[in-house]
N, C-alpha and C. Protein backbone atom coordinates (compact mmCIF):
# COMPACT_ATOMS: atom_id res chain seq x y z
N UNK A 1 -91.22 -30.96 74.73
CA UNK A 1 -92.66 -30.93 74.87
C UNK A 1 -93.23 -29.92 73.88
N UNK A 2 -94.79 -30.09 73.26
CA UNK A 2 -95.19 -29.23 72.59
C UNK A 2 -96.38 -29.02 73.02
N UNK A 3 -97.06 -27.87 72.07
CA UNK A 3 -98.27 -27.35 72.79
C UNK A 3 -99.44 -28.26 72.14
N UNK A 4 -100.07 -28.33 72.66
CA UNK A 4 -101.22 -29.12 71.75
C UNK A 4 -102.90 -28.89 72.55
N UNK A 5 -103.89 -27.73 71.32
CA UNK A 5 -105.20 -27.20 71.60
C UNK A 5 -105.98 -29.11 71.91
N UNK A 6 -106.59 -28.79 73.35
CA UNK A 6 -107.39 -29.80 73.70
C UNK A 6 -108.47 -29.45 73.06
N UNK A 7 -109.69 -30.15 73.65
CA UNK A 7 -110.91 -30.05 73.19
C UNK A 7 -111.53 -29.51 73.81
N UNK A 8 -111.53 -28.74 75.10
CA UNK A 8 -112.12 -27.43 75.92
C UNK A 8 -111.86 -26.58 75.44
N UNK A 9 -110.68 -25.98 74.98
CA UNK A 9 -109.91 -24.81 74.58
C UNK A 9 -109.31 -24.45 75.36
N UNK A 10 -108.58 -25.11 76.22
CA UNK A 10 -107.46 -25.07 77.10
C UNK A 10 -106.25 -25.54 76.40
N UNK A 11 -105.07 -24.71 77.01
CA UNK A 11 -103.70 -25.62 76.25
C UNK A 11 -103.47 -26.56 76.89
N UNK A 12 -102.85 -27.26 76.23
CA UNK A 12 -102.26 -29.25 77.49
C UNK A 12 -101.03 -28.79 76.61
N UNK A 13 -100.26 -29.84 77.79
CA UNK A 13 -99.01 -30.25 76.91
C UNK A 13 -99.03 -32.02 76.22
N UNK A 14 -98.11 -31.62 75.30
CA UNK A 14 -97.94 -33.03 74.77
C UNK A 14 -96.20 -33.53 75.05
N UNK A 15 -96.06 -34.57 75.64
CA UNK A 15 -94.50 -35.04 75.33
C UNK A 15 -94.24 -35.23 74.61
N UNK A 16 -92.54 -35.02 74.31
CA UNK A 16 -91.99 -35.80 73.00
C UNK A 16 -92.29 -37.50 72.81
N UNK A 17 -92.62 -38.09 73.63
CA UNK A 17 -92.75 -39.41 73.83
C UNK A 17 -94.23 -39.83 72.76
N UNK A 18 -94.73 -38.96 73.55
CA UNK A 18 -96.54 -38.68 72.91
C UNK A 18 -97.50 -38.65 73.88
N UNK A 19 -96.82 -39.08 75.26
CA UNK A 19 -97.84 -38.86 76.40
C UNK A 19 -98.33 -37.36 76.66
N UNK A 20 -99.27 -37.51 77.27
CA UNK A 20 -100.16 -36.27 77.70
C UNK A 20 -99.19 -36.04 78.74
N UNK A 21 -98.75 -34.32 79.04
CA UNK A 21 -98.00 -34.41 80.31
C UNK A 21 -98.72 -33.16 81.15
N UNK A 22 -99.69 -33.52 82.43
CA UNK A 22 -100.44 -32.88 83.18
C UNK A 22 -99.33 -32.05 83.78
N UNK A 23 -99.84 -31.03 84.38
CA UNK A 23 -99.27 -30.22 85.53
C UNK A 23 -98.54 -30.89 86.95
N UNK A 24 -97.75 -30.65 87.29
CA UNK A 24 -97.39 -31.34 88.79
C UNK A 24 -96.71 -30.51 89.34
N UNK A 25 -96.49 -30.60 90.78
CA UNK A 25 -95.91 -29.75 91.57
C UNK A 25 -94.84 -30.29 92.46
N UNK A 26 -93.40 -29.51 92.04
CA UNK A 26 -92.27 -30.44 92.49
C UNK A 26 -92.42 -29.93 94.09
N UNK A 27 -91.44 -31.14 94.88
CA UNK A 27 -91.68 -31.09 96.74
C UNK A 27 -90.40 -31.29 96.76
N UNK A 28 -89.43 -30.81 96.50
CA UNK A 28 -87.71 -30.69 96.30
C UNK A 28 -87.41 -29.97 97.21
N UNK A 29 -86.15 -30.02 98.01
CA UNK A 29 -85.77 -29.14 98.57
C UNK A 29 -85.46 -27.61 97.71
N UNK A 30 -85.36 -27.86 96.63
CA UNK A 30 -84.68 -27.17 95.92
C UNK A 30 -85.56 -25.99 95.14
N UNK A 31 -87.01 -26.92 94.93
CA UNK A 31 -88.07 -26.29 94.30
C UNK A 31 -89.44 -27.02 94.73
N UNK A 32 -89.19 -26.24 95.99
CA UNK A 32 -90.58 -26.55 96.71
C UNK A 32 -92.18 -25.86 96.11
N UNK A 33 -92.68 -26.98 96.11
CA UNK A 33 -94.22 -25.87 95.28
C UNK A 33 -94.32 -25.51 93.84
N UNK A 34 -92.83 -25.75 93.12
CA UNK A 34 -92.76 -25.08 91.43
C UNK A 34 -93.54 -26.08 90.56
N UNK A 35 -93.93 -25.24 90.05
CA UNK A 35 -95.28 -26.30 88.85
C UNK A 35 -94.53 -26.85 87.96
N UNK A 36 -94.77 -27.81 87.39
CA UNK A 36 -93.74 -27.69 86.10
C UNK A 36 -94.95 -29.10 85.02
N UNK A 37 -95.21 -29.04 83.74
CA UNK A 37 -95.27 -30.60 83.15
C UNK A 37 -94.69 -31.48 82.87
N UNK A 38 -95.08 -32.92 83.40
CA UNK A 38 -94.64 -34.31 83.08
C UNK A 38 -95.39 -35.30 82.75
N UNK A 39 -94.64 -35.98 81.82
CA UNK A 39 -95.50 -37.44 81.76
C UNK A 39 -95.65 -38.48 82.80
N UNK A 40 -96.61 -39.88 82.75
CA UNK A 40 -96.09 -40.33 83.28
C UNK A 40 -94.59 -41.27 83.24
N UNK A 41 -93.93 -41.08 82.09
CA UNK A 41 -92.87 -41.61 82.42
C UNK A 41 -91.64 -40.43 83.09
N UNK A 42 -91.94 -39.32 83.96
CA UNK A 42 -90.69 -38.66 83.95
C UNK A 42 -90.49 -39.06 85.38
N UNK A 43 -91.20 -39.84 86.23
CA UNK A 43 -90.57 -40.19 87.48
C UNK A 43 -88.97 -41.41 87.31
N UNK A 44 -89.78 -41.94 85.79
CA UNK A 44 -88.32 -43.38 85.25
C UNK A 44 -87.40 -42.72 84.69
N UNK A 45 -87.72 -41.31 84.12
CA UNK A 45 -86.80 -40.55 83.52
C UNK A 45 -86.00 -39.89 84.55
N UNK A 46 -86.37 -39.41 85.00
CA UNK A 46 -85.64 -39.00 86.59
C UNK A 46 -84.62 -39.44 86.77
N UNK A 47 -85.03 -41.20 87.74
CA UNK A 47 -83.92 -41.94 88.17
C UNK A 47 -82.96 -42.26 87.50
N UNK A 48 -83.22 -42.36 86.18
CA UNK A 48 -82.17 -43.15 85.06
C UNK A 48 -80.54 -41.81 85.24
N UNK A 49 -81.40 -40.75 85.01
CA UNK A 49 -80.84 -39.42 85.27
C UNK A 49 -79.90 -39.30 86.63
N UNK A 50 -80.79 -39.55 87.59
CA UNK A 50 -79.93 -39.97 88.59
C UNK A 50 -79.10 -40.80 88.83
N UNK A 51 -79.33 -42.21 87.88
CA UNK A 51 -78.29 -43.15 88.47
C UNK A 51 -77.08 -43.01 87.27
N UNK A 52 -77.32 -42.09 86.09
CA UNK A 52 -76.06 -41.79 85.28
C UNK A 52 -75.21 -40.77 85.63
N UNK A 53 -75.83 -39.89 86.56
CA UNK A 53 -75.18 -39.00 87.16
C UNK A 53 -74.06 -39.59 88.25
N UNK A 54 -74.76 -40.67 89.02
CA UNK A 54 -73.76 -41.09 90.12
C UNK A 54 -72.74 -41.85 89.27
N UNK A 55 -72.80 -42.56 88.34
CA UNK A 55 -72.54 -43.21 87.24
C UNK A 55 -71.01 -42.14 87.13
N UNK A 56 -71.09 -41.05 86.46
CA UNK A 56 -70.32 -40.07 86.28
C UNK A 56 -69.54 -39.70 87.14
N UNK A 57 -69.79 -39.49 88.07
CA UNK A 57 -69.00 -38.82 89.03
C UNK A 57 -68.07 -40.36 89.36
N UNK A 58 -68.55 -41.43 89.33
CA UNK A 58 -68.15 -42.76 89.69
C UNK A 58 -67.21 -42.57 88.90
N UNK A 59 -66.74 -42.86 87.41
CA UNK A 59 -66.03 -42.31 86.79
C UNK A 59 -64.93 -41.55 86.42
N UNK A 60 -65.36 -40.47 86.80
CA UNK A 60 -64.73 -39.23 87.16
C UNK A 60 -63.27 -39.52 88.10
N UNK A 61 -64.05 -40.08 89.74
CA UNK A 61 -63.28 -40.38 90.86
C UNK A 61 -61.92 -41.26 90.02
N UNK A 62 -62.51 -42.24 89.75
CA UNK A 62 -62.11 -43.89 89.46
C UNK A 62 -60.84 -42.92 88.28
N UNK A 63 -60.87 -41.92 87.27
CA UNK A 63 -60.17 -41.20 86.53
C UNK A 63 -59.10 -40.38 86.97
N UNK A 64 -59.47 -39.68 88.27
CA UNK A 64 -58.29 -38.94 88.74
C UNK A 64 -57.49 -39.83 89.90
N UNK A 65 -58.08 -41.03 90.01
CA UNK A 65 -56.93 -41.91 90.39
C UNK A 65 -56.45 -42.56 90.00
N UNK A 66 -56.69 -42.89 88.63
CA UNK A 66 -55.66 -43.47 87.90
C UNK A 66 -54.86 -42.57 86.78
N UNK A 67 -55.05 -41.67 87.02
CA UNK A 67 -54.07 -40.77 86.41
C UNK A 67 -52.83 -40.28 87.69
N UNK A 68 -53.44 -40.05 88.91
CA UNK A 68 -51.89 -40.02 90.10
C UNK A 68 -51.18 -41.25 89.87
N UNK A 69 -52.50 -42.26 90.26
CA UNK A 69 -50.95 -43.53 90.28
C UNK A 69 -50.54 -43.14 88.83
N UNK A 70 -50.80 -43.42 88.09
CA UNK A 70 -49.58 -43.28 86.74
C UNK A 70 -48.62 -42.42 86.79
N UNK A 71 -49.12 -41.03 86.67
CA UNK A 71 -47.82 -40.01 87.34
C UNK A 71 -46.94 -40.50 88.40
N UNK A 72 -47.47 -41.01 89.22
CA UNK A 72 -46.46 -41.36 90.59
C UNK A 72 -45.26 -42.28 89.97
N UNK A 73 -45.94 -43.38 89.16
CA UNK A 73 -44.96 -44.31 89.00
C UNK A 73 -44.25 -44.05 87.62
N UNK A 74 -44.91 -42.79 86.80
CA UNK A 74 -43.77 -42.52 85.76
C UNK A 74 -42.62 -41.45 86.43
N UNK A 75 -42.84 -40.69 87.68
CA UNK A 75 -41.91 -40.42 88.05
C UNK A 75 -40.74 -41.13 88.81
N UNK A 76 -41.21 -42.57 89.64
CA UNK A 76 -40.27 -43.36 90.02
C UNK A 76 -39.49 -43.53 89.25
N UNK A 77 -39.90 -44.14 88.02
CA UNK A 77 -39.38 -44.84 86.79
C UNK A 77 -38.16 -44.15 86.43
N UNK A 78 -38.74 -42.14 85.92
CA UNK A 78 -37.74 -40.93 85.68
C UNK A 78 -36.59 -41.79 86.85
N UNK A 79 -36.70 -41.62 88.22
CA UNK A 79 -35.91 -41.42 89.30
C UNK A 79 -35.14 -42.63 89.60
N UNK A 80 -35.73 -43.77 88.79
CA UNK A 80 -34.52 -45.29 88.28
C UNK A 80 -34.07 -44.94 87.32
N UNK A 81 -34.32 -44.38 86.40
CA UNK A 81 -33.17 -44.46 85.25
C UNK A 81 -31.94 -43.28 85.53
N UNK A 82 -32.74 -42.18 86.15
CA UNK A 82 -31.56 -41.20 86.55
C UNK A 82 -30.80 -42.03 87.64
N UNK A 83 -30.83 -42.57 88.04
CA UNK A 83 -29.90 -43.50 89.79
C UNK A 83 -29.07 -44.46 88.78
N UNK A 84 -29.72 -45.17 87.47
CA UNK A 84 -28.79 -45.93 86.81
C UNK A 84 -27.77 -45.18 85.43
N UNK A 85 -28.50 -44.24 85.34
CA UNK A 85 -27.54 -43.40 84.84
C UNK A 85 -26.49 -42.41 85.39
N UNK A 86 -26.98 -42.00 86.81
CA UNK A 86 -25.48 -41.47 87.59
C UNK A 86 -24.74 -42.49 88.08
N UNK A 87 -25.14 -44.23 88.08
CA UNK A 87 -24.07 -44.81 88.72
C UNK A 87 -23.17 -45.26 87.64
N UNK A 88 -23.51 -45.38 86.48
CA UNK A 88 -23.01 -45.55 85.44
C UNK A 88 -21.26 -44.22 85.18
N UNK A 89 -22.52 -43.32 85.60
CA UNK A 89 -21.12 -42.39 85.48
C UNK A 89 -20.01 -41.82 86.22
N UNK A 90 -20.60 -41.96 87.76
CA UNK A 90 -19.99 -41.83 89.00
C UNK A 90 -20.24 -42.61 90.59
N UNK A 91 -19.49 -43.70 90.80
CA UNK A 91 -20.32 -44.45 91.62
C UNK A 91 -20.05 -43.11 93.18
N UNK A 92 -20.94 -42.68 92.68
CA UNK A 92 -20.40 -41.37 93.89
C UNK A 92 -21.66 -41.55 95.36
N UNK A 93 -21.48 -40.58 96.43
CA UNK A 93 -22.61 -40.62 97.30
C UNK A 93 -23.87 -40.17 96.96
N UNK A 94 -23.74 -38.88 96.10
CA UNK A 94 -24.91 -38.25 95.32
C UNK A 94 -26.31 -39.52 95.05
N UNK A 95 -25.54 -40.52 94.13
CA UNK A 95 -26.32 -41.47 94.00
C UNK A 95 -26.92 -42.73 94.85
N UNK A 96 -26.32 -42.78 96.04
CA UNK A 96 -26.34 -43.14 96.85
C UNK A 96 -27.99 -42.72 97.78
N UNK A 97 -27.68 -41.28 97.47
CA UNK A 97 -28.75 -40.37 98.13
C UNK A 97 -30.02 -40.52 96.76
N UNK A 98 -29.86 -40.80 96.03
CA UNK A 98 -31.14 -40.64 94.96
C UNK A 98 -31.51 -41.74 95.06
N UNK A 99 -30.78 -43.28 95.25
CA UNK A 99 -31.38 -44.69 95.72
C UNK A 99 -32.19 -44.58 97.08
N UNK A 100 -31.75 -43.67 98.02
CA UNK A 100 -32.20 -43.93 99.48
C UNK A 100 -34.02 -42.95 98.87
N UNK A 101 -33.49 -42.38 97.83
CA UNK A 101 -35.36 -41.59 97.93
C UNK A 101 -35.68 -42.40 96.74
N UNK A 102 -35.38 -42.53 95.95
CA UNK A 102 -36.35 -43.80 95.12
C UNK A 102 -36.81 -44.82 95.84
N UNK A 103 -36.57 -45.26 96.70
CA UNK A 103 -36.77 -46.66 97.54
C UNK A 103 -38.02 -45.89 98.58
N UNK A 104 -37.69 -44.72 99.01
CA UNK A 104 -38.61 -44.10 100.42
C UNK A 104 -40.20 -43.53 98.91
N UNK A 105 -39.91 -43.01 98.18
CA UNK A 105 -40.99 -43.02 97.27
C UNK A 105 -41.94 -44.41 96.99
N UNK A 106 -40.94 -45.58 96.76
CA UNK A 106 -41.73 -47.00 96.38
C UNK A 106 -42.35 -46.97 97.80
N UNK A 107 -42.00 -46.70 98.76
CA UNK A 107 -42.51 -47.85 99.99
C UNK A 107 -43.65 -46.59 100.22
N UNK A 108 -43.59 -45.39 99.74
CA UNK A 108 -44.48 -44.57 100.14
C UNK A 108 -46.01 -44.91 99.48
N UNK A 109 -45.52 -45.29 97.81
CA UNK A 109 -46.15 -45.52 97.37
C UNK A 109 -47.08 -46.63 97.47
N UNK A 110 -46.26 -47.79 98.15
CA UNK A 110 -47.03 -49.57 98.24
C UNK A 110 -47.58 -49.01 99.49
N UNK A 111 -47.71 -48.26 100.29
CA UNK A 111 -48.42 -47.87 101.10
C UNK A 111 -48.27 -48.14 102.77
């Protein structure tokens, strides 16, 4: 926003847009009563604001769950090739015991 001398000799504001932006008084929980200037487009500016925000966080969520499942199942993966690489070398009980938790991990995982 910039300043711009009216024709009373009062200051107004001007938007970047080019609208005139009067005085208003926000009713927010947050900022009850605070004056602030807007155009009339900052009620559309607002929401857009708002719905990119939920937008984000939407995102966000949708991001740190697909980064566990991936971890989860690149560690199964680690925990098959180690089970086919100790049976390879020792068909011993050890491995026996690393099949019984690779298998309790999958079923943990399919839910």
């Amino acid at each position: 926003m910039s300043f711009v001398k009216a024709d009373l000799g009062v200051d107004a504001l001007t938007c970047k847009c080019g609208l005139r932006s009067p005085l208003r008084t926000s009713w927010t929980t947050a900022n009850p009563g605070r004056r602030f200037f807007g155009c009339s487009m900052y009620d559309a500016q607002k929401e857009e604001v708002i719905q990119l925000r939920a937008r984000k966080r939407q995102l966000t969520q949708m991001l740190l769950f697909l980064t566990v499942v991936f971890f989860a199942f690149v560690g199964v993966w680690l925990m098959g090739v180690l089970v086919m690489f100790l049976s390879f070398c020792n068909g011993s009980v050890f491995v026996k015991e690393v099949f019984v938790m690779v298998h309790s991990a999958l079923a943990f995982l399919d839910g």
